[in-house]
Protein backbone atom coordinates (compact mmCIF):
# COMPACT_ATOMS: atom_id res chain seq x y z
CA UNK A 1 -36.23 9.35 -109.90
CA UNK A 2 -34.22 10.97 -112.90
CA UNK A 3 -32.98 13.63 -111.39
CA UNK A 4 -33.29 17.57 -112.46
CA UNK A 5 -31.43 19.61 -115.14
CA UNK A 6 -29.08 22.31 -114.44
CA UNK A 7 -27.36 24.69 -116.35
CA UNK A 8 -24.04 26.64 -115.42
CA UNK A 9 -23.33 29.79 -116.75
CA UNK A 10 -21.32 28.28 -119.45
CA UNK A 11 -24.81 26.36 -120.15
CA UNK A 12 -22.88 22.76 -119.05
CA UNK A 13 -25.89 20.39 -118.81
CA UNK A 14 -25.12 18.87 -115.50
CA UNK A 15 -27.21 16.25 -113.53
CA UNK A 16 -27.72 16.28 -110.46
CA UNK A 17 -28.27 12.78 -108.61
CA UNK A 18 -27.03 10.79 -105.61
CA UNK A 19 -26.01 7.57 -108.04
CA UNK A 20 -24.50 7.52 -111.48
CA UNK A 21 -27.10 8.11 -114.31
CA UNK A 22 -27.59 5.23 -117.00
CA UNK A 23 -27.48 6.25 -120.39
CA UNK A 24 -31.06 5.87 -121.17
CA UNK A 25 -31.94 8.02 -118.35
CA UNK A 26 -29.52 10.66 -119.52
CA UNK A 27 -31.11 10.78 -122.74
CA UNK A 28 -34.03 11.43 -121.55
CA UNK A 29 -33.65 14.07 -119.69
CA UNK A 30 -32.10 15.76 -122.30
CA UNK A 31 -35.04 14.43 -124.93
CA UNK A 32 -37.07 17.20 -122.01
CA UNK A 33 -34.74 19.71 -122.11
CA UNK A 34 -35.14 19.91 -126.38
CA UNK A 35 -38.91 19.97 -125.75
CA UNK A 36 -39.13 22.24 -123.55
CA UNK A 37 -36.67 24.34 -126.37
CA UNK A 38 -38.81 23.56 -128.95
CA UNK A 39 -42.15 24.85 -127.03
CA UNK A 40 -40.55 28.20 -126.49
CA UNK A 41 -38.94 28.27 -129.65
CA UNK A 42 -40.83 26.33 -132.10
CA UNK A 43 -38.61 27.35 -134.91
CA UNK A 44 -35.91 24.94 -133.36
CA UNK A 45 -35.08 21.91 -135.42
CA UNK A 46 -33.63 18.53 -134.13
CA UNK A 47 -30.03 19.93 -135.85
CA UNK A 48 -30.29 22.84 -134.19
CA UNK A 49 -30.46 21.01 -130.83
CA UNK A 50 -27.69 17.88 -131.61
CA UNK A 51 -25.73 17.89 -128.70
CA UNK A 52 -22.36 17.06 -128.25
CA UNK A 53 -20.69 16.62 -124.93
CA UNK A 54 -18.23 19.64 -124.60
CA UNK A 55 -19.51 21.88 -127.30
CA UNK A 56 -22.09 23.31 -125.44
CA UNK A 57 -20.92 26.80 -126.95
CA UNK A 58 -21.72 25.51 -130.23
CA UNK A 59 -25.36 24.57 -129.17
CA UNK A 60 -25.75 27.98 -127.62
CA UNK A 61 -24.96 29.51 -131.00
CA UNK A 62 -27.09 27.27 -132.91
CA UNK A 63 -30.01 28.41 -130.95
CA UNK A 64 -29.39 31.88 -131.00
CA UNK A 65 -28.41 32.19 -134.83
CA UNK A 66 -32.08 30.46 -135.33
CA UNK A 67 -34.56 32.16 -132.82
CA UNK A 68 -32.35 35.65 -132.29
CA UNK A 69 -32.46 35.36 -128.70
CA UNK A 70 -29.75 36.45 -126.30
CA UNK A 71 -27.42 34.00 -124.70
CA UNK A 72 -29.38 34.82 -121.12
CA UNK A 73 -32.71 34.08 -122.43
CA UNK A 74 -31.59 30.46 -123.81
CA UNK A 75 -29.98 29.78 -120.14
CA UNK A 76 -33.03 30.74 -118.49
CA UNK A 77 -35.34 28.68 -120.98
CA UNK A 78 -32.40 25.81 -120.19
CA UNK A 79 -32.87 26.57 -116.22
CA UNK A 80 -36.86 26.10 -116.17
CA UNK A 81 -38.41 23.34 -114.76
């Protein structure tokens, strides 16, 4: 099982699993996480939604300078499922 995707409320992907995560498995979670992004906001590019580990400010701001949603909205859309 891969395990589910949390957010914090300074939107820090976490996963949460009993044994360490490959990397493949990691990436696919998050490959979920950017779908489910792009469903609600279909606007969204793959640019928009680069990741990089300790920026997740930056992300944040990416997707709300594209879709004009509030900070709240993008951790709720990142807290489904």
């Amino acid at each position: 099982m891969l395990g589910s995707v949390e957010t914090k409320a300074d939107t820090a992907i976490t996963v949460n699993q009993g044994e360490d995560m490959n990397t493949l498995q990691v990436k696919g979670i998050w490959n979920v996480v950017k779908g489910r992004l792009k469903q609600r906001w279909a606007e969204l590019t793959d640019d928009d939604l680069r990741y990089v580990e300790g920026q997740e400010d930056e992300l944040v701001g990416r997707i709300q300078k594209r879709t004009g949603a509030t900070r709240a909205a993008i951790e709720r859309s990142l807290n489904e499922g």
